[in-house]
C-alpha atoms as a PDB file:
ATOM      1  CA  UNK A   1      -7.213   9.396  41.144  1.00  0.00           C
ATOM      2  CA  UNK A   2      -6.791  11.179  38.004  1.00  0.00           C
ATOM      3  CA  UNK A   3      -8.623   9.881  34.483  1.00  0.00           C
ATOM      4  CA  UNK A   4      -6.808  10.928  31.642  1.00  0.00           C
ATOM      5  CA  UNK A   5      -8.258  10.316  27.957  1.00  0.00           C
ATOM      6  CA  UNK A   6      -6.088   9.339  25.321  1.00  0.00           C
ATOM      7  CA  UNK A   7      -7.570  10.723  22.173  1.00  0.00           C
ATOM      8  CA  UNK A   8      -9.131   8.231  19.323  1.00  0.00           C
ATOM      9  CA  UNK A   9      -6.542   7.196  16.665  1.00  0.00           C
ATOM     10  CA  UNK A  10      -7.597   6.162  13.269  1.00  0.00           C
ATOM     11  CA  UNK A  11      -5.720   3.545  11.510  1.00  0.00           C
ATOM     12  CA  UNK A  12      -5.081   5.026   7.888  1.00  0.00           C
ATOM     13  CA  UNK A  13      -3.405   2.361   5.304  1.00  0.00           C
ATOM     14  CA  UNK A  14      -1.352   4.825   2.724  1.00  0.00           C
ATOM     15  CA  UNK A  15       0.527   3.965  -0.377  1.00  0.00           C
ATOM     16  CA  UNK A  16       4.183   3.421   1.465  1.00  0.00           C
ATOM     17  CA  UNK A  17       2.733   3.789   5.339  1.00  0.00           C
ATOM     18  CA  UNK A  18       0.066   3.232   7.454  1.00  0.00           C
ATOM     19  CA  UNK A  19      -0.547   6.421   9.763  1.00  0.00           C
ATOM     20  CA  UNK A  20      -1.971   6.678  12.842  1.00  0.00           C
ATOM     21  CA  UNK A  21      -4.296  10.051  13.210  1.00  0.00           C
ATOM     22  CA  UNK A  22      -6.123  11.485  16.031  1.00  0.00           C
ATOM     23  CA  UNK A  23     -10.209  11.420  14.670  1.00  0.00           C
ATOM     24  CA  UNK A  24     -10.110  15.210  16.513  1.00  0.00           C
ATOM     25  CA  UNK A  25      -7.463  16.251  13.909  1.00  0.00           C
ATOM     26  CA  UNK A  26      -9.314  15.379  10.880  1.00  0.00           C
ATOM     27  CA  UNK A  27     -11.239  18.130   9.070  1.00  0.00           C
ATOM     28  CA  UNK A  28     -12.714  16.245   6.413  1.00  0.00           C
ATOM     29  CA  UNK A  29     -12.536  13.431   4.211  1.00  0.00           C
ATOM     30  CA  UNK A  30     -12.797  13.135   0.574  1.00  0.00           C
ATOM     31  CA  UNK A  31     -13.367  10.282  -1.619  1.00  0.00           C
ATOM     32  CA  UNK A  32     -10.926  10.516  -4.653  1.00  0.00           C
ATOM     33  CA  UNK A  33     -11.813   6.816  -7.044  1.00  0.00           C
ATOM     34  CA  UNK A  34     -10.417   4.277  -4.802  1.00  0.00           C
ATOM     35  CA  UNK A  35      -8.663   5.993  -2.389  1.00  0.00           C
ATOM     36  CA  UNK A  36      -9.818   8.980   0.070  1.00  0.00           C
ATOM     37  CA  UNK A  37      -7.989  12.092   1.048  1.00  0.00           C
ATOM     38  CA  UNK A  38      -7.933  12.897   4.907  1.00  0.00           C
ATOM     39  CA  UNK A  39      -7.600  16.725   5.563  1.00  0.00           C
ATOM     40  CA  UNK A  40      -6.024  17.912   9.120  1.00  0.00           C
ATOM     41  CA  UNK A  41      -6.206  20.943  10.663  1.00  0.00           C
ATOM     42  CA  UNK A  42      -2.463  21.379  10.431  1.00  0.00           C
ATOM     43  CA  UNK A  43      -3.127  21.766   6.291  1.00  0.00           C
ATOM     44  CA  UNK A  44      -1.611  18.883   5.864  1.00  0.00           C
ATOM     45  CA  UNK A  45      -3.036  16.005   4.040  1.00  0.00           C
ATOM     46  CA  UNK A  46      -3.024  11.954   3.718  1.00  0.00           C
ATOM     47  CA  UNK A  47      -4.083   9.945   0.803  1.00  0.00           C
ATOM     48  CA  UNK A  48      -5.668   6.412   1.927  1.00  0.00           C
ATOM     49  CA  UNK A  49      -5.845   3.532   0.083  1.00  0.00           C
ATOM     50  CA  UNK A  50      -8.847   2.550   1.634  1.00  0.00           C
ATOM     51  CA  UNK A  51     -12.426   4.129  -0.053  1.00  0.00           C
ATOM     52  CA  UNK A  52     -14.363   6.706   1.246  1.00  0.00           C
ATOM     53  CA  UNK A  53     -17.049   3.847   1.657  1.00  0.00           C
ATOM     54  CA  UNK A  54     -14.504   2.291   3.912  1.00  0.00           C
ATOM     55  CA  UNK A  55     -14.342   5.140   6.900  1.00  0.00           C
ATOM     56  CA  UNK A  56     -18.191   5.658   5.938  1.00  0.00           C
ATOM     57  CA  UNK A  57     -18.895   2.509   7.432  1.00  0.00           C
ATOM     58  CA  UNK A  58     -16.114   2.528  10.393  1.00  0.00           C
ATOM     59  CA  UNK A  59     -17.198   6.372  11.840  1.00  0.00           C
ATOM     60  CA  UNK A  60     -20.995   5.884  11.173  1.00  0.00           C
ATOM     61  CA  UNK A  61     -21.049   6.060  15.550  1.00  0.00           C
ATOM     62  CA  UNK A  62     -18.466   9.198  15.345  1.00  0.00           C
ATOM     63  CA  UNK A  63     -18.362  12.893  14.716  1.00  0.00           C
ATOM     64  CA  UNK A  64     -18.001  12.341  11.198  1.00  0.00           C
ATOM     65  CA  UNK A  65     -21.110  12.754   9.066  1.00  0.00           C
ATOM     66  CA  UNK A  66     -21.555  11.640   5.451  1.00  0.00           C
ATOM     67  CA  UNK A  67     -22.839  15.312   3.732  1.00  0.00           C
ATOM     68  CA  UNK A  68     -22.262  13.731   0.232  1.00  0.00           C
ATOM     69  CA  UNK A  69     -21.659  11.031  -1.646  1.00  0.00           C
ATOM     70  CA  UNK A  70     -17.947  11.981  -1.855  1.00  0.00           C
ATOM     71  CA  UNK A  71     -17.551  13.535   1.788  1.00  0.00           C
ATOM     72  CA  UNK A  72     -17.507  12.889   5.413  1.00  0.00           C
ATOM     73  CA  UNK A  73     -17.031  16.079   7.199  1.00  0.00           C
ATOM     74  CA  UNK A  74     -15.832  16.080  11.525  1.00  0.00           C
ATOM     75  CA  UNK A  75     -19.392  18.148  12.564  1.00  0.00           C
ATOM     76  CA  UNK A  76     -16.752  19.312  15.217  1.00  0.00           C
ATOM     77  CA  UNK A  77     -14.510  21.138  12.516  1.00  0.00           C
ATOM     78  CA  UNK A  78     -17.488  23.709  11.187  1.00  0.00           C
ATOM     79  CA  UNK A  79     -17.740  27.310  11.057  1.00  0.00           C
ATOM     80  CA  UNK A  80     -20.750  27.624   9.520  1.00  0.00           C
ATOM     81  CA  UNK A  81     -23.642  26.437   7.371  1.00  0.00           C
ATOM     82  CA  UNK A  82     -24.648  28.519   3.826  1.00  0.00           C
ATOM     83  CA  UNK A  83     -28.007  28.520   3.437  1.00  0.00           C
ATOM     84  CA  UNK A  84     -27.313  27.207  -0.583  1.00  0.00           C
ATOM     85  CA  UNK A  85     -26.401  23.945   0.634  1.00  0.00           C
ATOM     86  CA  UNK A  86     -23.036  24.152   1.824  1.00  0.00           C
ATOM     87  CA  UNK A  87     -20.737  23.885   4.793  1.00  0.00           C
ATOM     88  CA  UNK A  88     -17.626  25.953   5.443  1.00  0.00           C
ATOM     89  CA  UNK A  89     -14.942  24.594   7.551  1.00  0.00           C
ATOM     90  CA  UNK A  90     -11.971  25.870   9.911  1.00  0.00           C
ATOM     91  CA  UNK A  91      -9.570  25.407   6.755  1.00  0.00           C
ATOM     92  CA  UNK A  92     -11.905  27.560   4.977  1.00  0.00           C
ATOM     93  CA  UNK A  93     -12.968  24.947   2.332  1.00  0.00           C
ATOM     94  CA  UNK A  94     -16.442  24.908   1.585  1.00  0.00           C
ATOM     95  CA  UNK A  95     -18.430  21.214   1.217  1.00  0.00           C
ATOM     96  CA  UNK A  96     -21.581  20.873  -0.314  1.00  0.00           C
ATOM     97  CA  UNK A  97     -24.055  19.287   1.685  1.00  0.00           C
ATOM     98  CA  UNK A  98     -26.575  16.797  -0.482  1.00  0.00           C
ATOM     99  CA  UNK A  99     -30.141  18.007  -0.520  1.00  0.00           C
ATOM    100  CA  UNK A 100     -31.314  14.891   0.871  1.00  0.00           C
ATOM    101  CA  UNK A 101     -28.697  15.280   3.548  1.00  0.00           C
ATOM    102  CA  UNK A 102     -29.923  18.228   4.261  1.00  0.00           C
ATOM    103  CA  UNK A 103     -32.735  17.938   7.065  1.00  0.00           C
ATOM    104  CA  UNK A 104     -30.151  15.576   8.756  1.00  0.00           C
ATOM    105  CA  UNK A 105     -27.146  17.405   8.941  1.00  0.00           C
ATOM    106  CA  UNK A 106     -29.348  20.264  10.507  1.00  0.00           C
ATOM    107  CA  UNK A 107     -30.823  18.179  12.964  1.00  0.00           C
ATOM    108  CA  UNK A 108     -27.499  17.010  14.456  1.00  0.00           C
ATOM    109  CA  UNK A 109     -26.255  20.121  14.397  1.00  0.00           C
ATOM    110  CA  UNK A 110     -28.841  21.150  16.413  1.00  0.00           C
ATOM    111  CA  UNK A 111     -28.832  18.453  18.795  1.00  0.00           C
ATOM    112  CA  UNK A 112     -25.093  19.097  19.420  1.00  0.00           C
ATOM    113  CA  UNK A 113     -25.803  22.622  20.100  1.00  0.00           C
ATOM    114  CA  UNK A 114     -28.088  22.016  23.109  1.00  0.00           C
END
Protein backbone atom coordinates (compact mmCIF):
# COMPACT_ATOMS: atom_id res chain seq x y z
CA UNK A 1 0.00 0.00 0.00
CA UNK A 2 1.26 3.24 -1.05
CA UNK A 3 0.59 6.69 1.22
CA UNK A 4 0.63 9.58 -0.82
CA UNK A 5 0.43 13.23 0.82
CA UNK A 6 -1.51 15.77 -0.73
CA UNK A 7 0.15 19.02 0.13
CA UNK A 8 -1.68 21.72 2.61
CA UNK A 9 -3.83 24.28 0.70
CA UNK A 10 -4.57 27.61 2.14
CA UNK A 11 -7.82 29.17 1.51
CA UNK A 12 -6.96 32.88 0.39
CA UNK A 13 -10.23 35.27 -0.03
CA UNK A 14 -8.96 37.98 -2.85
CA UNK A 15 -10.70 41.01 -4.17
CA UNK A 16 -12.55 39.10 -7.34
CA UNK A 17 -11.39 35.27 -6.22
CA UNK A 18 -10.69 33.15 -3.60
CA UNK A 19 -7.38 31.06 -4.35
CA UNK A 20 -6.38 28.01 -3.21
CA UNK A 21 -2.34 27.89 -2.44
CA UNK A 22 -0.12 25.18 -1.39
CA UNK A 23 1.38 26.58 2.40
CA UNK A 24 4.91 24.98 0.75
CA UNK A 25 4.64 27.62 -2.04
CA UNK A 26 4.39 30.61 0.06
CA UNK A 27 7.56 32.61 0.75
CA UNK A 28 6.27 35.15 2.90
CA UNK A 29 3.48 37.17 3.91
CA UNK A 30 3.09 40.78 4.33
CA UNK A 31 0.57 42.79 6.04
CA UNK A 32 -0.39 45.81 3.76
CA UNK A 33 -3.56 47.96 6.10
CA UNK A 34 -6.30 45.54 5.80
CA UNK A 35 -5.28 43.23 3.46
CA UNK A 36 -1.94 40.98 3.28
CA UNK A 37 0.23 40.19 0.34
CA UNK A 38 1.19 36.39 -0.11
CA UNK A 39 4.60 35.98 -1.96
CA UNK A 40 5.27 32.50 -3.94
CA UNK A 41 8.21 31.16 -5.02
CA UNK A 42 7.09 31.38 -8.62
CA UNK A 43 7.45 35.54 -8.09
CA UNK A 44 4.18 35.77 -8.31
CA UNK A 45 2.01 37.41 -5.82
CA UNK A 46 -1.72 37.47 -4.20
CA UNK A 47 -3.31 40.26 -2.37
CA UNK A 48 -5.83 38.92 0.48
CA UNK A 49 -8.51 40.58 1.83
CA UNK A 50 -8.10 38.99 4.94
CA UNK A 51 -5.33 40.81 7.62
CA UNK A 52 -2.11 39.70 8.33
CA UNK A 53 -3.62 39.13 11.93
CA UNK A 54 -5.92 36.76 10.19
CA UNK A 55 -3.19 33.96 8.84
CA UNK A 56 -1.24 34.99 12.18
CA UNK A 57 -3.73 33.30 14.06
CA UNK A 58 -4.65 30.32 11.45
CA UNK A 59 -0.61 29.14 10.88
CA UNK A 60 0.43 29.80 14.56
CA UNK A 61 0.89 25.45 14.46
CA UNK A 62 2.70 25.84 10.84
CA UNK A 63 6.00 26.70 9.27
CA UNK A 64 5.13 30.17 9.23
CA UNK A 65 6.62 32.36 11.94
CA UNK A 66 5.55 35.89 12.86
CA UNK A 67 9.31 37.86 12.60
CA UNK A 68 7.41 41.25 12.76
CA UNK A 69 4.59 42.94 13.33
CA UNK A 70 3.95 43.17 9.55
CA UNK A 71 5.44 39.64 8.50
CA UNK A 72 5.06 35.98 8.66
CA UNK A 73 7.90 34.40 6.91
CA UNK A 74 7.69 30.07 5.73
CA UNK A 75 11.08 29.20 8.14
CA UNK A 76 11.25 26.60 5.21
CA UNK A 77 11.84 29.40 2.47
CA UNK A 78 15.31 30.92 4.19
CA UNK A 79 18.69 31.29 2.98
CA UNK A 80 20.09 32.87 5.64
CA UNK A 81 20.03 34.96 8.80
CA UNK A 82 22.11 38.64 8.95
CA UNK A 83 23.44 39.06 12.03
CA UNK A 84 21.70 42.98 11.99
CA UNK A 85 18.43 41.55 12.45
CA UNK A 86 17.35 40.34 9.26
CA UNK A 87 16.37 37.34 7.21
CA UNK A 88 17.05 36.80 3.52
CA UNK A 89 14.86 34.58 1.57
CA UNK A 90 14.98 32.28 -1.70
CA UNK A 91 13.40 35.38 -3.66
CA UNK A 92 16.19 37.32 -2.36
CA UNK A 93 14.06 39.79 -0.29
CA UNK A 94 15.37 40.57 2.92
CA UNK A 95 12.77 40.71 6.23
CA UNK A 96 13.63 42.25 9.28
CA UNK A 97 13.30 40.17 12.15
CA UNK A 98 11.90 42.20 15.49
CA UNK A 99 14.44 42.35 18.28
CA UNK A 100 12.15 40.77 20.58
CA UNK A 101 11.62 38.10 17.98
CA UNK A 102 14.85 37.59 17.90
CA UNK A 103 15.90 34.80 20.54
CA UNK A 104 12.81 32.93 19.10
CA UNK A 105 13.28 32.84 15.61
CA UNK A 106 16.88 31.48 16.45
CA UNK A 107 15.72 28.91 18.59
CA UNK A 108 13.41 27.31 15.99
CA UNK A 109 15.75 27.56 13.60
CA UNK A 110 17.86 25.64 15.52
CA UNK A 111 15.54 23.09 16.56
CA UNK A 112 14.67 22.47 12.86
CA UNK A 113 18.22 22.03 12.09
CA UNK A 114 18.77 19.01 14.37
Amino acid sequence: MTITLKPQKLIVPCCKTIEFVIMDEIVYMEGLQNYTKLQLVDGSDHISTKNIGYYRERLSDSNFFPCHKSFLINVDRIIRYHKQGTVEMVDGTSIPIARRRKEEFLQIMLDKCD
